[in-house]
Protein backbone atom coordinates (compact mmCIF):
# COMPACT_ATOMS: atom_id res chain seq x y z
CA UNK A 1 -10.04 13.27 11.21
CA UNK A 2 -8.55 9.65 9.70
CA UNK A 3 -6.58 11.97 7.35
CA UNK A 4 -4.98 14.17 9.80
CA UNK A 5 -4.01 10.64 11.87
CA UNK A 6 -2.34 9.58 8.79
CA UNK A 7 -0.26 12.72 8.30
CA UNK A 8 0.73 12.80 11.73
CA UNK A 9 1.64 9.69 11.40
CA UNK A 10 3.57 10.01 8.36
CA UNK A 11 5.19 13.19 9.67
CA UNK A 12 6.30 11.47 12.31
CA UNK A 13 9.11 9.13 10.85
CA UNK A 14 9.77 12.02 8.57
CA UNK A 15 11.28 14.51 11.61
CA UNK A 16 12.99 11.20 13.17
CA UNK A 17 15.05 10.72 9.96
CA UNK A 18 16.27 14.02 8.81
CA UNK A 19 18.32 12.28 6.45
CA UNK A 20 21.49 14.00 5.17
CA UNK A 21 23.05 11.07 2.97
CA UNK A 22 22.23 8.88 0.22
CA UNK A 23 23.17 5.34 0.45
CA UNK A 24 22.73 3.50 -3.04
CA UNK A 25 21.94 0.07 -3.50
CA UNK A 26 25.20 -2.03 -3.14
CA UNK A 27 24.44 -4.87 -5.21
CA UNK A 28 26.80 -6.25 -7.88
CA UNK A 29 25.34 -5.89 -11.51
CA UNK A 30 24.75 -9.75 -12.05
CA UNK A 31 23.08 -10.41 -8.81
CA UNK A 32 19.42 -11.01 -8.02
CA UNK A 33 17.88 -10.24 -4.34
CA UNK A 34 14.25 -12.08 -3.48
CA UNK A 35 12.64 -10.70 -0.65
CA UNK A 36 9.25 -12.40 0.73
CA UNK A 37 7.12 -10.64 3.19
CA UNK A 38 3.85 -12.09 4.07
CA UNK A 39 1.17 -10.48 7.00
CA UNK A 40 -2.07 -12.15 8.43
CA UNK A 41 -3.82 -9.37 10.53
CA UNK A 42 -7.26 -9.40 12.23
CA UNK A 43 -9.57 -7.92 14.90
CA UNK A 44 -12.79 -9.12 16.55
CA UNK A 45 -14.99 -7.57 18.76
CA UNK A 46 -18.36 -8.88 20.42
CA UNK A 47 -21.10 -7.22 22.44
CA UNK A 48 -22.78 -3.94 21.04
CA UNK A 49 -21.14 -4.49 17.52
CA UNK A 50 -20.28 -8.04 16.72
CA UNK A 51 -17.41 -8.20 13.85
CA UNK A 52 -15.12 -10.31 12.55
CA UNK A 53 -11.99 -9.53 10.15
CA UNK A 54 -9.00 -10.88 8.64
CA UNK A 55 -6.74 -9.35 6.28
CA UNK A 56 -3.29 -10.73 4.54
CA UNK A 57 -1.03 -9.47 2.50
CA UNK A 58 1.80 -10.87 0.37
CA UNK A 59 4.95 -9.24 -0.94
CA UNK A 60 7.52 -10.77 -3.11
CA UNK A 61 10.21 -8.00 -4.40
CA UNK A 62 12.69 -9.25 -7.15
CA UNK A 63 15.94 -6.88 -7.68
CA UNK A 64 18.71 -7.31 -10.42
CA UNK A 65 21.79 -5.31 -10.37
CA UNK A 66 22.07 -2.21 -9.63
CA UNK A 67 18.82 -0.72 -11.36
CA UNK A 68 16.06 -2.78 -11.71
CA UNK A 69 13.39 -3.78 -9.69
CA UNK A 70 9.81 -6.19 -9.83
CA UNK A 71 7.97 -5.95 -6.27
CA UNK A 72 4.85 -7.86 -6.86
CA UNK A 73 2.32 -7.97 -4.26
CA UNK A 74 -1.49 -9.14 -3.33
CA UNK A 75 -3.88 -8.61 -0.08
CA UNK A 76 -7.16 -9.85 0.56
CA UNK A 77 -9.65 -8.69 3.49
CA UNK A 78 -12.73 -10.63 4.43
CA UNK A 79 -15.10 -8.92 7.41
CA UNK A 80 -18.21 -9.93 9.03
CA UNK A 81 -20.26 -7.20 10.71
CA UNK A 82 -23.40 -8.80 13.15
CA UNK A 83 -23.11 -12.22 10.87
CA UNK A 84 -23.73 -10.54 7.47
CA UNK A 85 -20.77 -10.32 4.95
CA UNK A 86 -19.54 -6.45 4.66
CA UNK A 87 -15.90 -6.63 3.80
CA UNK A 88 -14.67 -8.80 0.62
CA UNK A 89 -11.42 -6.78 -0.64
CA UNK A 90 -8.53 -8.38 -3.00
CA UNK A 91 -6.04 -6.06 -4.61
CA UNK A 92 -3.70 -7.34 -6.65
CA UNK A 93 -0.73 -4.90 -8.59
CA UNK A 94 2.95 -4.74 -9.74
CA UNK A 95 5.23 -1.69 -10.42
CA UNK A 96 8.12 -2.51 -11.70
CA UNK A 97 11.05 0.24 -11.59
CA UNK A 98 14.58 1.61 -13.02
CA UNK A 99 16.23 3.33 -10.71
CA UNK A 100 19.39 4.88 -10.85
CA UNK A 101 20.60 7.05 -7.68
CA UNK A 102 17.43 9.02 -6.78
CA UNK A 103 15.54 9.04 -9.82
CA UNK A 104 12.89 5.82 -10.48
CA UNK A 105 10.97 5.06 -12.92
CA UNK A 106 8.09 3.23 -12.85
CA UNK A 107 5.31 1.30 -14.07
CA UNK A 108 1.78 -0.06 -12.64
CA UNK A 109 -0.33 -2.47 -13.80
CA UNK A 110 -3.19 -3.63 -10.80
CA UNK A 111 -6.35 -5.53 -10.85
CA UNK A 112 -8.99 -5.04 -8.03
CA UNK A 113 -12.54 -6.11 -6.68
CA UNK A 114 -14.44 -4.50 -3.68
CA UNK A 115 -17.56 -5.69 -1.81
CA UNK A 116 -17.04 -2.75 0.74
CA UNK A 117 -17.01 -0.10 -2.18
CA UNK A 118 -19.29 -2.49 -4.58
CA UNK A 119 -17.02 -3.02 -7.48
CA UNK A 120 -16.70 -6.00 -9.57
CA UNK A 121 -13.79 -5.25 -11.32
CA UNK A 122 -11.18 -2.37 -12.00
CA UNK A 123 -8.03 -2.46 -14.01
CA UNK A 124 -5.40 -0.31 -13.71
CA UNK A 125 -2.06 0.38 -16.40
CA UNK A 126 0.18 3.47 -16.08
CA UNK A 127 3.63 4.87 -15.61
CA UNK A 128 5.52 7.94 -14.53
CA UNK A 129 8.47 9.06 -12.36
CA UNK A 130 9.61 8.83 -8.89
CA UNK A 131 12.41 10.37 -6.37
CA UNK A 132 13.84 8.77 -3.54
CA UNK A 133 15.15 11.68 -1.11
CA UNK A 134 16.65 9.09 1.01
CA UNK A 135 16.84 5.24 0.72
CA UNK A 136 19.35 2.60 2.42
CA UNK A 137 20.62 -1.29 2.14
CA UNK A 138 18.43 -1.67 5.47
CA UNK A 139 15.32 -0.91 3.93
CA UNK A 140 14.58 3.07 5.39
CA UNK A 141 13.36 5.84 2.53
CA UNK A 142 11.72 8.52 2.00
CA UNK A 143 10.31 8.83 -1.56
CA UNK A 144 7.82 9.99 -4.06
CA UNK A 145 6.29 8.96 -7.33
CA UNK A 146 3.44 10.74 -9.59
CA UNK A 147 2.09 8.46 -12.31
CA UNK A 148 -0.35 9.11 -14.94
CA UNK A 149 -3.03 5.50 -15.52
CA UNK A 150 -5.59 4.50 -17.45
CA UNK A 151 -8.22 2.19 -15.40
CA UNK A 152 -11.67 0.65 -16.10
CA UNK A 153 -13.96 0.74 -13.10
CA UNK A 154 -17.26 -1.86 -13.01
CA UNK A 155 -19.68 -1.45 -10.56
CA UNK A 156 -22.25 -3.74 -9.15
CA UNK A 157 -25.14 -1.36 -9.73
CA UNK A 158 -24.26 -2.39 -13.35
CA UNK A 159 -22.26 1.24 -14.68
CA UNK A 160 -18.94 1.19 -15.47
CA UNK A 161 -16.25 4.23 -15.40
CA UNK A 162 -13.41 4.72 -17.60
CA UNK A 163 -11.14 7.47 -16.85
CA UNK A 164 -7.22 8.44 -16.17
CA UNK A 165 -5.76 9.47 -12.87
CA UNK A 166 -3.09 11.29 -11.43
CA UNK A 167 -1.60 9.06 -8.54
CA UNK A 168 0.67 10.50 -6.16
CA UNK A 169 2.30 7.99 -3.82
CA UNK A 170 4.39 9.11 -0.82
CA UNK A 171 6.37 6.08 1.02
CA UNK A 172 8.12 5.81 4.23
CA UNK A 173 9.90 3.81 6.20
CA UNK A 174 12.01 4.03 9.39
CA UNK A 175 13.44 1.13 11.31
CA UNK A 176 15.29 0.95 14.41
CA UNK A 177 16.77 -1.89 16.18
CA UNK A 178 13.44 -4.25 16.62
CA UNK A 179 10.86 -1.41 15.71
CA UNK A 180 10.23 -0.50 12.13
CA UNK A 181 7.22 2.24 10.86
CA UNK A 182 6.19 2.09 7.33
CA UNK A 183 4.00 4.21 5.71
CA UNK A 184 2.33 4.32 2.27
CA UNK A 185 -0.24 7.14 1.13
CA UNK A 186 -1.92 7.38 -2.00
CA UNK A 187 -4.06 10.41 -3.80
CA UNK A 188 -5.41 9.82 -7.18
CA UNK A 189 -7.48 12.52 -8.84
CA UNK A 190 -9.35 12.25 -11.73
CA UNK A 191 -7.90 14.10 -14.58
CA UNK A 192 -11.03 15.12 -16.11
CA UNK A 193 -12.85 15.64 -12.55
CA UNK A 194 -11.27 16.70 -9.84
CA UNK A 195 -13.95 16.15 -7.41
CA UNK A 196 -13.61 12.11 -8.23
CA UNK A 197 -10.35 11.23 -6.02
CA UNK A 198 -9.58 8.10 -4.41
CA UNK A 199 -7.16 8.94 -0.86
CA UNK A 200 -5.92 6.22 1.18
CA UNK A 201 -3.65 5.36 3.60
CA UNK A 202 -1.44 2.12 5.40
CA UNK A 203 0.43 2.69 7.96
CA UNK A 204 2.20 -0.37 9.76
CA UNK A 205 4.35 -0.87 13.04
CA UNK A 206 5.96 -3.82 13.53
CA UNK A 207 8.02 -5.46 16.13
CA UNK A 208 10.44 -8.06 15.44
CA UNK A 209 10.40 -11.26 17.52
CA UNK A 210 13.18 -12.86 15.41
CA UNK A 211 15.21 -12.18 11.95
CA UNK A 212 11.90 -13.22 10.17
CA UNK A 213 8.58 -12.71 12.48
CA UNK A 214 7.20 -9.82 13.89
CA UNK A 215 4.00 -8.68 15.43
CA UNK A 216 2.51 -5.92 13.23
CA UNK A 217 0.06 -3.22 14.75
CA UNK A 218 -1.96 -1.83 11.15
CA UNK A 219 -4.55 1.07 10.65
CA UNK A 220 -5.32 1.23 7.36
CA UNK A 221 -7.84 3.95 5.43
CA UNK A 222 -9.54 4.60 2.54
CA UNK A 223 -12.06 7.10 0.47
CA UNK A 224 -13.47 6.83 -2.68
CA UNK A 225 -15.71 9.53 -4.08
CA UNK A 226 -17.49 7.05 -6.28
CA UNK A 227 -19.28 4.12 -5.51
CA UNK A 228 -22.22 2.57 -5.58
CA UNK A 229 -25.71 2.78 -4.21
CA UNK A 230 -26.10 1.60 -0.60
CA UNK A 231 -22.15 1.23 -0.51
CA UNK A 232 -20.03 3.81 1.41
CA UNK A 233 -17.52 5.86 0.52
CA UNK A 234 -15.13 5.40 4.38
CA UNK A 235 -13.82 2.43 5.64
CA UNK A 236 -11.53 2.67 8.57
CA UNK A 237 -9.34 -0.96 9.87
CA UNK A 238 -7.15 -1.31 12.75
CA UNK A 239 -5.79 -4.64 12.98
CA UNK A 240 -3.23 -6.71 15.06
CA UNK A 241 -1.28 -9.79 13.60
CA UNK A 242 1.99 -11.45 12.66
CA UNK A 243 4.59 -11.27 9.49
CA UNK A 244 6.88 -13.20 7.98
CA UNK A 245 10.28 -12.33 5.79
CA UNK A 246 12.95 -14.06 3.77
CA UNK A 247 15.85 -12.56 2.04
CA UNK A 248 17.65 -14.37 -0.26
């Protein structure tokens, strides 16, 4: 059911577009645009289940011109479940991008570790295409990118996993006056082994309180076929917290 949630709630923003035009980006071709966007998030429960958890992420997005484009970003999530540690997550990747009217292209390179899924380390390196069907100077779109990459999974159980991907990204985001949905989902196949996929989805609403903070409302979702023993393969997170943003 978490993946029917997260296509409803991707549809969702999706009907409330219905965009008809494409605004490019307006910058002059010797200007650069920083944008910083940093979110704490957490949840805590006691009684039948006692858990703790706190997740942040950090965006910093560099544009120059008229066609290129460096977002690099991090997150970290650290959970407690009855006392014992359960959730130890840091993802850390960059995907720099040409674009020129709809078309993008882009490249990935990420590093990640996982207590949840018990991985030490995985590297990631690829490229590949993308199409924005709608995008605007106030930060709404609607676009899609399918890259091929190489990554190098190692486990905790001591094996290690080498293998390329297909990974299919689908992004929204829809804002209106103090409200604004984003949505990110990811499915990356195996190309040798279709039955080894990775799906996962983050889904964010935020509302602002002023131009730069906002109180963020986050369910975020993933599945990974492989992982190892006495891990699992589902781990569901719905968090409430604050952001921050500058634009420069």
């Amino acid at each position: 059911m978490p993946k029917f949630v997260s296509f409803c709630l991707l549809l969702l923003p999706c009907l409330l577009l219905a965009p008809r035009t494409y605004a490019q980006n307006q910058q002059q071709p010797d200007t650069t645009l920083i944008v910083y966007n940093g979110q704490l998030t957490g949840a805590y429960s006691r009684g039948g289940v006692n858990r703790a958890l706190l997740s942040t992420t950090q965006a910093v997005t560099f544009t120059r011109g008229k066609h290129y484009g460096l977002p690099l970003n991090g997150s970290f999530i650290y959970g407690k479940q009855d006392g014992f540690l359960k959730e130890r997550e840091l993802l850390l990747n960059t995907t720099p991008y040409y674009y020129k009217g709809r078309f993008r292209a882009y490249a990935i390179g990420g590093f990640e570790r996982s207590n949840l899924r018990g991985i030490t380390d995985r590297v990631q390196l690829g490229a590949g295409p993308g199409w924005a069907f709608y995008s605007d100077t106030l930060g709404r779109e609607v676009s899609v990118s399918n890259l091929i990459i190489r990554e190098r999974t190692n486990f905790l159980d001591g094996t290690t996993q080498l293998t390329a991907r297909n990974s299919v990204r689908l992004k929204v985001a829809y804002s209106i006056k103090i409200l604004t949905l984003s949505a990110v989902t990811f499915y990356q196949p195996s190309l040798a082994d279709f039955n080894n996929y990775r799906f996962s989805n983050l889904t964010t609403l935020a509302l602002k309180l002023t131009k730069a903070l906002a109180v963020n409302f986050s369910y975020n979702y993933t599945h990974e076929s492989q992982y190892s023993e006495g891990k699992v393969p589902d781990n569901t997170n719905v968090t409430l917290g604050v952001s921050y943003s500058t634009r420069r």
